[in-house]
PDB file of N, CA and C in Angstrom:
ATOM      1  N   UNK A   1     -13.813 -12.865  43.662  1.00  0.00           N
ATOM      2  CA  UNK A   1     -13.258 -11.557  43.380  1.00  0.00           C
ATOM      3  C   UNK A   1     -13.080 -11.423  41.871  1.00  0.00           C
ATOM      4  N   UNK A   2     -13.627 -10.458  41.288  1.00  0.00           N
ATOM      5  CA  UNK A   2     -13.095  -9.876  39.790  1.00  0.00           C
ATOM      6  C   UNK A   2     -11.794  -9.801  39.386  1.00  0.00           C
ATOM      7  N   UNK A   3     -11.780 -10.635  38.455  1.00  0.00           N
ATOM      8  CA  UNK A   3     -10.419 -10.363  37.837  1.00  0.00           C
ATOM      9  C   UNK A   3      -9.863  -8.851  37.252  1.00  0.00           C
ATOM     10  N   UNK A   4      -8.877  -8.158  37.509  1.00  0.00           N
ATOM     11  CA  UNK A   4      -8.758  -6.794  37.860  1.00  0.00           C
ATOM     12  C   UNK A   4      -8.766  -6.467  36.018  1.00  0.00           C
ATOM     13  N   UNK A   5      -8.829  -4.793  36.228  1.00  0.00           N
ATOM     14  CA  UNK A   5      -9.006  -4.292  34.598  1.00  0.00           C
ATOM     15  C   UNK A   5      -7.882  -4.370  33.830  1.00  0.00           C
ATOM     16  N   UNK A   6      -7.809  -4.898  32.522  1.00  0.00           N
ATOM     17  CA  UNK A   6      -6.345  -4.823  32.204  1.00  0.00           C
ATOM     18  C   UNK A   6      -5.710  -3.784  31.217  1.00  0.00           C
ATOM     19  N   UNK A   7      -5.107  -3.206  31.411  1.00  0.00           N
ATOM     20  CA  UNK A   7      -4.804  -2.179  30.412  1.00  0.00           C
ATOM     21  C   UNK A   7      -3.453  -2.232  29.852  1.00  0.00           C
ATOM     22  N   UNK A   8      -3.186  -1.343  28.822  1.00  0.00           N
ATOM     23  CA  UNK A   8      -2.299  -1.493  27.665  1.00  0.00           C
ATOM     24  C   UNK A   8      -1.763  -0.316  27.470  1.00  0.00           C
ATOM     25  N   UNK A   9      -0.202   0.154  27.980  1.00  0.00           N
ATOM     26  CA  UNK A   9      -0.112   1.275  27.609  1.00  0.00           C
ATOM     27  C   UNK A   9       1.353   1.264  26.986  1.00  0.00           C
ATOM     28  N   UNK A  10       1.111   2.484  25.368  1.00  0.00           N
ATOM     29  CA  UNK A  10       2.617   2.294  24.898  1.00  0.00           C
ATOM     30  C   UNK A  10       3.307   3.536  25.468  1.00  0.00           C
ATOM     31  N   UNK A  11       4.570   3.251  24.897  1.00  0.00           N
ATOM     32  CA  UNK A  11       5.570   4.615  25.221  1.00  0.00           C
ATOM     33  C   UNK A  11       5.986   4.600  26.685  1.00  0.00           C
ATOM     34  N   UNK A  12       5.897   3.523  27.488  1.00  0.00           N
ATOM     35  CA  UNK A  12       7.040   3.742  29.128  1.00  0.00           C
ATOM     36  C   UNK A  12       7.684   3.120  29.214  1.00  0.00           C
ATOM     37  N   UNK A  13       8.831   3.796  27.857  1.00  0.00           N
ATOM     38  CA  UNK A  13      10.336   3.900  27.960  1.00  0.00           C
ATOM     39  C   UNK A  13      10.403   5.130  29.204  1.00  0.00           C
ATOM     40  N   UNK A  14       9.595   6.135  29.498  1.00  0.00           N
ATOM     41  CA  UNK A  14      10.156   7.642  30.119  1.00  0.00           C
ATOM     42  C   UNK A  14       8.174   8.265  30.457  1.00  0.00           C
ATOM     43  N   UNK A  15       8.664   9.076  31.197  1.00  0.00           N
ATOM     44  CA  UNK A  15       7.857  10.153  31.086  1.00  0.00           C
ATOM     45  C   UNK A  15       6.537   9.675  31.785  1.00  0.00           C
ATOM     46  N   UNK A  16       5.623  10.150  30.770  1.00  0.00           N
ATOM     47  CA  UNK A  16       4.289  10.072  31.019  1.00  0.00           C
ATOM     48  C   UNK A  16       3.738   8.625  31.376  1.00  0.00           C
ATOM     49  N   UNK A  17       4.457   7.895  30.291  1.00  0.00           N
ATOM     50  CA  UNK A  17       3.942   6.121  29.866  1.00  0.00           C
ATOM     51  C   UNK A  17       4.319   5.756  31.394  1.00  0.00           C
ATOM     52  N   UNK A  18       5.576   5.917  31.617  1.00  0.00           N
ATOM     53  CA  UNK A  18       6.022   5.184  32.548  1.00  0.00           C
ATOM     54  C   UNK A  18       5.597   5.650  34.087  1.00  0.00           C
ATOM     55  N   UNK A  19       5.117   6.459  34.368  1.00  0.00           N
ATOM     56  CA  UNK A  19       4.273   7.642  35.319  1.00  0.00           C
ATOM     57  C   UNK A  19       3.399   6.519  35.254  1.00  0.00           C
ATOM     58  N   UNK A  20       2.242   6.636  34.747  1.00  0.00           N
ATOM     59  CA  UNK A  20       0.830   6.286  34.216  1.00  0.00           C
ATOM     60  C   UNK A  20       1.107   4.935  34.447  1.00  0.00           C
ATOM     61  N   UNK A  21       2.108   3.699  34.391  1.00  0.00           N
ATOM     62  CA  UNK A  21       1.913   2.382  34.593  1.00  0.00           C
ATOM     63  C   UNK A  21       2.197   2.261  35.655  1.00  0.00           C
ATOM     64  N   UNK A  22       3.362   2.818  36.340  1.00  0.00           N
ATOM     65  CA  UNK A  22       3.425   2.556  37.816  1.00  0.00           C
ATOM     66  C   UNK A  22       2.215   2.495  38.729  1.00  0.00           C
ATOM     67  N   UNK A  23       1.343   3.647  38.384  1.00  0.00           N
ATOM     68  CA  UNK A  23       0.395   4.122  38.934  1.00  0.00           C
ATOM     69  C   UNK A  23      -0.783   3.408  38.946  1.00  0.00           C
ATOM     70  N   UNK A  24      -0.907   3.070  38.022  1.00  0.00           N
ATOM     71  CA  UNK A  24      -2.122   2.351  37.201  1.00  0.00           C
ATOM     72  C   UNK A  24      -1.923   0.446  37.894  1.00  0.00           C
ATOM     73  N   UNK A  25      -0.676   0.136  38.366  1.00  0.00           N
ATOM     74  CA  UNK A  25      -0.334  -1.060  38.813  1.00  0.00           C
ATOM     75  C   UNK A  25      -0.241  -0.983  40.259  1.00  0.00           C
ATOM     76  N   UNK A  26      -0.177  -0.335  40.689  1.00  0.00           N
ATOM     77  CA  UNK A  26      -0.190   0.743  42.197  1.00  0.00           C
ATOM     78  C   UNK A  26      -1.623   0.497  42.813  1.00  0.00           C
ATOM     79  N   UNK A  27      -2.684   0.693  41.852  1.00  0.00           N
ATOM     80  CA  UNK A  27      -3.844   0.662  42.327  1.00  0.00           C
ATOM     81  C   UNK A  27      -4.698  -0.670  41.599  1.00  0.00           C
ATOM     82  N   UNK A  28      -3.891  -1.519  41.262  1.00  0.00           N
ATOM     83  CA  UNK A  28      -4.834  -2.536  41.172  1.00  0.00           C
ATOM     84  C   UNK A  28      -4.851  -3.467  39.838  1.00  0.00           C
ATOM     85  N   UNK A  29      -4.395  -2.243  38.887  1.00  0.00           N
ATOM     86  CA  UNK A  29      -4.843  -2.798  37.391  1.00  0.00           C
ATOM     87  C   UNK A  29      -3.892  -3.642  36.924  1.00  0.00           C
ATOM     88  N   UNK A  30      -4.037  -4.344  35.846  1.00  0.00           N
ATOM     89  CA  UNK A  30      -3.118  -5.343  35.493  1.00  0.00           C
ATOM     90  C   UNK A  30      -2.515  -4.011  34.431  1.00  0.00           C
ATOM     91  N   UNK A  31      -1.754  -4.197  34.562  1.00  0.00           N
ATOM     92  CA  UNK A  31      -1.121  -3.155  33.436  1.00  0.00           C
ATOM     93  C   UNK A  31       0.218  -3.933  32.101  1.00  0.00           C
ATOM     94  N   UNK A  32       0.109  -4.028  31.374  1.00  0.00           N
ATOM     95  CA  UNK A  32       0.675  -4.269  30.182  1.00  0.00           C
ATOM     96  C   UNK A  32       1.370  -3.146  29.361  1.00  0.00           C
ATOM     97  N   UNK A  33       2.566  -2.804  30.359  1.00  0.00           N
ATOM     98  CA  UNK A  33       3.590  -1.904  29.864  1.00  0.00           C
ATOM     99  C   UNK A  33       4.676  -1.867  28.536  1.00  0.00           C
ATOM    100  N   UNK A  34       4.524  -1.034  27.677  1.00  0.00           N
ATOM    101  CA  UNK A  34       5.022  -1.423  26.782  1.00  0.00           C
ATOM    102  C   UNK A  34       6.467  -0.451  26.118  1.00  0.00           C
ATOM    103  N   UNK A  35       7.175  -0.889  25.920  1.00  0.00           N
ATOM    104  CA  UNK A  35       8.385  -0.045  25.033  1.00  0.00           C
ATOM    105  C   UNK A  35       8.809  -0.338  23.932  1.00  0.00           C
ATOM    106  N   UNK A  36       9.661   0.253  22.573  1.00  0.00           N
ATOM    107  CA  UNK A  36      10.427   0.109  21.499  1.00  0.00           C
ATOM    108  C   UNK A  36      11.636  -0.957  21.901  1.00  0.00           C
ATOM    109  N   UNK A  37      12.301  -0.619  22.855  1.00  0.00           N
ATOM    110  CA  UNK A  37      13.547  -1.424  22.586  1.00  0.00           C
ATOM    111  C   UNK A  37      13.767  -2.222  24.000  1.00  0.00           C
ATOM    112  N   UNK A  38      14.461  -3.036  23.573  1.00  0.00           N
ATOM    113  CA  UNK A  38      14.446  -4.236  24.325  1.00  0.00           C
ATOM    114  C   UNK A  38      15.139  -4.031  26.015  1.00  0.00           C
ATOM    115  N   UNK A  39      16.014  -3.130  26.172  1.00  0.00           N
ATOM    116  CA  UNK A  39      16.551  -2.413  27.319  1.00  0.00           C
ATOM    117  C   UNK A  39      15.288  -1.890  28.248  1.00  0.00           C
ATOM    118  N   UNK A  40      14.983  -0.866  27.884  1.00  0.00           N
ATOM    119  CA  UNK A  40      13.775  -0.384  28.622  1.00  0.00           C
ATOM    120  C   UNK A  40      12.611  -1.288  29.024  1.00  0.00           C
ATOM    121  N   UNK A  41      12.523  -2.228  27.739  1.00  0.00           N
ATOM    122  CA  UNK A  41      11.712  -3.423  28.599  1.00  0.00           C
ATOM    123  C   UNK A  41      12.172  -3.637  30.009  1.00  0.00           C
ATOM    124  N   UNK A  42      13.413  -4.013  29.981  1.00  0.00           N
ATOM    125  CA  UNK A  42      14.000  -4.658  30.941  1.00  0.00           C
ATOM    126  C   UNK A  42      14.092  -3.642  31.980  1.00  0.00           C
ATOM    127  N   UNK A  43      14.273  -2.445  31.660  1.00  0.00           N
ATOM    128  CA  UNK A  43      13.567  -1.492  33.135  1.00  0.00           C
ATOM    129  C   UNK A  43      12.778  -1.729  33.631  1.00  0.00           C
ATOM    130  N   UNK A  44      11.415  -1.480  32.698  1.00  0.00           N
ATOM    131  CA  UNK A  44      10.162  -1.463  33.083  1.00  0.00           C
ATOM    132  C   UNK A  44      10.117  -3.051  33.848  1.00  0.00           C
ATOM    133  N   UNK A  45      10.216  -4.231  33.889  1.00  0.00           N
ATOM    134  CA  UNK A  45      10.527  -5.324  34.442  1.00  0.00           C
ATOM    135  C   UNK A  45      11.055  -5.123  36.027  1.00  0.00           C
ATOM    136  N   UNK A  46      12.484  -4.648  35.949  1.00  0.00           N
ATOM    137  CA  UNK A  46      12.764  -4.319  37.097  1.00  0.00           C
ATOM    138  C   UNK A  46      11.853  -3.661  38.084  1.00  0.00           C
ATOM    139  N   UNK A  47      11.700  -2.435  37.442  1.00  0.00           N
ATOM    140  CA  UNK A  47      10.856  -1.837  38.563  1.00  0.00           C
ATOM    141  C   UNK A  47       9.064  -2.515  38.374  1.00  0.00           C
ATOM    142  N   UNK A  48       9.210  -4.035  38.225  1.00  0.00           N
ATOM    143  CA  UNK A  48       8.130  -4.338  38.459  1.00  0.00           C
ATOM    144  C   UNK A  48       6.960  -4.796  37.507  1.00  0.00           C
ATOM    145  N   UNK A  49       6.814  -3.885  36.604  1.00  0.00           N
ATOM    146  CA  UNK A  49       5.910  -4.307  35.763  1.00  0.00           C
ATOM    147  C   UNK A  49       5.875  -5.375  34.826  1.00  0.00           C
ATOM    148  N   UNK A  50       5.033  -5.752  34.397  1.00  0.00           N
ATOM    149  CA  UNK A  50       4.985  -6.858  33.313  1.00  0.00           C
ATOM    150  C   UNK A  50       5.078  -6.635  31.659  1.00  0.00           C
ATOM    151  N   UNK A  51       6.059  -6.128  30.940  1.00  0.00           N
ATOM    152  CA  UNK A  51       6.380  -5.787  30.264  1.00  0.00           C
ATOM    153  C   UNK A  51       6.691  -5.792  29.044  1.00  0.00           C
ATOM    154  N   UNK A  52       6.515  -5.632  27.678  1.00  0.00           N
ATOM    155  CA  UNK A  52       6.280  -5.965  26.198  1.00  0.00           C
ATOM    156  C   UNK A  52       7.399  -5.002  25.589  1.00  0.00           C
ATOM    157  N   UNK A  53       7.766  -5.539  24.736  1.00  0.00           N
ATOM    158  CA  UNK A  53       8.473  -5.054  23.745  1.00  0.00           C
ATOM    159  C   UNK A  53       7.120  -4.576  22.551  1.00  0.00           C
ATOM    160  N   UNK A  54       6.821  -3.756  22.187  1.00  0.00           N
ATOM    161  CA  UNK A  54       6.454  -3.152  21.240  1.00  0.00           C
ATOM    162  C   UNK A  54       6.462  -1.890  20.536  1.00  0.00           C
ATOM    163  N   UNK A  55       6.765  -1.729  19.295  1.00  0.00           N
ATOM    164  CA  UNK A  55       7.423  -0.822  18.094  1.00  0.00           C
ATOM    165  C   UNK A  55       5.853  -0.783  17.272  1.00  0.00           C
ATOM    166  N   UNK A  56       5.857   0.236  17.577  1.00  0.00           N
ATOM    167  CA  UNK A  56       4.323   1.215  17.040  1.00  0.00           C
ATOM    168  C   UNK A  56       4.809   1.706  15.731  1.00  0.00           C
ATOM    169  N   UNK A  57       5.920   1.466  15.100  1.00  0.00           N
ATOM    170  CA  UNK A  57       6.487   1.865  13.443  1.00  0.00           C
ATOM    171  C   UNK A  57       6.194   0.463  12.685  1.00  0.00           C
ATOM    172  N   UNK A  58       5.935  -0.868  13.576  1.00  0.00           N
ATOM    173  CA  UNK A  58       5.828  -2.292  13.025  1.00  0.00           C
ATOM    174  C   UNK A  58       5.125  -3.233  12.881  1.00  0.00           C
ATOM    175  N   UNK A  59       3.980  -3.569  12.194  1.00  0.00           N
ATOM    176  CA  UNK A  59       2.598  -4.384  12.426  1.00  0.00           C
ATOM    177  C   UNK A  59       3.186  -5.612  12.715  1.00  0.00           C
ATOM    178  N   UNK A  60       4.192  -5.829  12.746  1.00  0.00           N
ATOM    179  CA  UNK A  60       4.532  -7.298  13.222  1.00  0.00           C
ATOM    180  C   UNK A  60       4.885  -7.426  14.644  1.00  0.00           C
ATOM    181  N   UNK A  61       5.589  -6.515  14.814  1.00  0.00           N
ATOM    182  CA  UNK A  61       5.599  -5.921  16.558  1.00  0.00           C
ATOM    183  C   UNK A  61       4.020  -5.718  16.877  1.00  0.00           C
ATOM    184  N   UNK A  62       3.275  -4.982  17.025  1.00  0.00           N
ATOM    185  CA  UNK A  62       2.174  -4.691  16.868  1.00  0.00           C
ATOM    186  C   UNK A  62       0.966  -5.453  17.263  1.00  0.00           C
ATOM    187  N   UNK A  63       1.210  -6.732  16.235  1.00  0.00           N
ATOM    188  CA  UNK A  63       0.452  -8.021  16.152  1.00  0.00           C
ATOM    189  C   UNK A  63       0.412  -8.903  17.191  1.00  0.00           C
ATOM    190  N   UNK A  64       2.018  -9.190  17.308  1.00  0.00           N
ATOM    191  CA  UNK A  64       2.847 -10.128  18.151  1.00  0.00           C
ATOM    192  C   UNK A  64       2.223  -9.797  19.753  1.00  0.00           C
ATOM    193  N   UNK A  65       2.694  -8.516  20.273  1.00  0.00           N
ATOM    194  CA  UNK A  65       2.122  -8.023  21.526  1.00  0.00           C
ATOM    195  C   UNK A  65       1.072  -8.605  21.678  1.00  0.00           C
ATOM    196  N   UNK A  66      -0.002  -8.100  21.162  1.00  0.00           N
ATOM    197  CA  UNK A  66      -1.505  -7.519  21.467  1.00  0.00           C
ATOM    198  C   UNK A  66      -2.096  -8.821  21.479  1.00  0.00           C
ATOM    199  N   UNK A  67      -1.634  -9.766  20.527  1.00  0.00           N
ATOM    200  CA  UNK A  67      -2.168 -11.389  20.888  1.00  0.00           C
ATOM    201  C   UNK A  67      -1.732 -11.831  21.961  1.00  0.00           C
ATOM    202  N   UNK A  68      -0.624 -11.617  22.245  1.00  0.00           N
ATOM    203  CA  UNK A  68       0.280 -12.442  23.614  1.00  0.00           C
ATOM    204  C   UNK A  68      -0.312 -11.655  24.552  1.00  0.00           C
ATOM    205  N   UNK A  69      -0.827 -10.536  24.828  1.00  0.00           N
ATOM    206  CA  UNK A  69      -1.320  -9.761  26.350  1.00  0.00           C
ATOM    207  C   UNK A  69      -3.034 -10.100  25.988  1.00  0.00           C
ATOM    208  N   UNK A  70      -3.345 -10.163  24.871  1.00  0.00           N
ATOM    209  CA  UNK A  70      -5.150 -11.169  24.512  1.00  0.00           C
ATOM    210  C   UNK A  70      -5.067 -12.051  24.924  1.00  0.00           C
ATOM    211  N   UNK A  71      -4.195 -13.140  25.024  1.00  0.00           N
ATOM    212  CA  UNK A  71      -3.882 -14.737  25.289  1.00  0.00           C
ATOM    213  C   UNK A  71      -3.624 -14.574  26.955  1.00  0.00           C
ATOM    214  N   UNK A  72      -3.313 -13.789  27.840  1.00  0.00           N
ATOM    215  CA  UNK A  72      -3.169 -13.584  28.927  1.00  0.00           C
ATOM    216  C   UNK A  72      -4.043 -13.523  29.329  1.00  0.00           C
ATOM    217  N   UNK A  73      -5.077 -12.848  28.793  1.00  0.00           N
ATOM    218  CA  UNK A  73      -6.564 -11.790  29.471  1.00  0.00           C
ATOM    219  C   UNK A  73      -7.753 -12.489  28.913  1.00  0.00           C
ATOM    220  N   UNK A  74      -7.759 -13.813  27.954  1.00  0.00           N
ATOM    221  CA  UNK A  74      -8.621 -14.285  27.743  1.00  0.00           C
ATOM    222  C   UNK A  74      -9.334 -13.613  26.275  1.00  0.00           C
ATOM    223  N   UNK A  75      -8.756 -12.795  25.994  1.00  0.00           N
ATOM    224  CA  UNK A  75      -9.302 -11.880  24.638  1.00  0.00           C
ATOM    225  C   UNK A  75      -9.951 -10.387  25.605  1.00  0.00           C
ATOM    226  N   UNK A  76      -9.687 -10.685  26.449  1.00  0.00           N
ATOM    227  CA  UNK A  76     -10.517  -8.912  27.007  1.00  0.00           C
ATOM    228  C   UNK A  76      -9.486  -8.035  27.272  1.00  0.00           C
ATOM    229  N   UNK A  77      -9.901  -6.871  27.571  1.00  0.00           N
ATOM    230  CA  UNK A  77      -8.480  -5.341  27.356  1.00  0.00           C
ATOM    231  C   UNK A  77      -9.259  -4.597  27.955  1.00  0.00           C
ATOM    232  N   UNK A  78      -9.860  -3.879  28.940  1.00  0.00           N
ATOM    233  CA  UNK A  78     -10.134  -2.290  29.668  1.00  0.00           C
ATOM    234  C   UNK A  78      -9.838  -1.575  29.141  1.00  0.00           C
ATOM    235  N   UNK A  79      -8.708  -1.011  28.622  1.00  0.00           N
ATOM    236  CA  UNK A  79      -8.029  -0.202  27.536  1.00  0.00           C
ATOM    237  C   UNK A  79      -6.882  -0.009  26.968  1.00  0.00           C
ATOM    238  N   UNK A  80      -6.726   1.010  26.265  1.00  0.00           N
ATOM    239  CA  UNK A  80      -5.427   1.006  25.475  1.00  0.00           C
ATOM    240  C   UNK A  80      -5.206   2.185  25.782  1.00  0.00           C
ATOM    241  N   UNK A  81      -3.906   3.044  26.468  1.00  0.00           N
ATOM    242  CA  UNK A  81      -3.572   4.118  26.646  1.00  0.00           C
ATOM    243  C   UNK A  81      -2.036   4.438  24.949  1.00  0.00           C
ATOM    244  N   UNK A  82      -2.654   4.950  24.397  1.00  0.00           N
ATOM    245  CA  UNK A  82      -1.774   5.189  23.356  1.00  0.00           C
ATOM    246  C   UNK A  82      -0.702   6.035  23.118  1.00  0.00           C
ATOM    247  N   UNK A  83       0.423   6.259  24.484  1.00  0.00           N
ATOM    248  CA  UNK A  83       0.871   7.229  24.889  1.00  0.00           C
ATOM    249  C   UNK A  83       2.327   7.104  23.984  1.00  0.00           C
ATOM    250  N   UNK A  84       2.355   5.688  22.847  1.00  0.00           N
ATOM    251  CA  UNK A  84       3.811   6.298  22.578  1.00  0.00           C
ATOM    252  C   UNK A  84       3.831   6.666  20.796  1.00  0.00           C
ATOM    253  N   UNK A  85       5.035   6.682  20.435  1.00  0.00           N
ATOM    254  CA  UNK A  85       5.249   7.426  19.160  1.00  0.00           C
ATOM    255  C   UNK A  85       5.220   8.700  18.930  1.00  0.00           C
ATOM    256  N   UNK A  86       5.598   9.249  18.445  1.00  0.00           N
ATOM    257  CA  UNK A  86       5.912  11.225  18.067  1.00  0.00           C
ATOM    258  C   UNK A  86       6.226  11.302  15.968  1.00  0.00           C
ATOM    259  N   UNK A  87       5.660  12.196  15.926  1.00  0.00           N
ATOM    260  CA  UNK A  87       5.593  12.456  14.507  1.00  0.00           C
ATOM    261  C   UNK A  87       6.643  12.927  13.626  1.00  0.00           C
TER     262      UNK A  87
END
């Protein structure tokens, strides 16, 4: 069996992000849910998902993630849903 697609999505602290990972883990995908602050991690956890702290204002946040969910997946990613930050 194929190892399932893995995807990367920021911003489900709320809303859309967090819509979109449930869903996206619902049907199969490895999903790599991500938030700013360390609380909402711990939501996103609860209700299940596998979950990252990452701050899209911080290349060190940034960095940190994206190697540790690469190091999971072998270096491969399906995609990146870029759903968080606001201007």
């Amino acid at each position: 069996m194929p190892a399932p697609k893995s995807v990367l999505i920021t911003g489900c602290s709320s809303g859309i992000g967090r819509c979109l990972a449930l869903r996206l883990a619902e049907h199969g995908y490895q999903v790599f849910a991500s938030a700013r602050r360390e609380s909402d991690v711990e939501g996103l956890i609860r209700q299940g998902l596998d979950a990252h702290q990452l701050d899209l204002s911080s290349s060190a946040s940034i960095e940190r993630a994206v190697a540790e969910i690469l190091a999971r997946t072998g270096g491969r990613m399906y995609a990146l849903i870029n759903n968080g930050a606001y201007g």
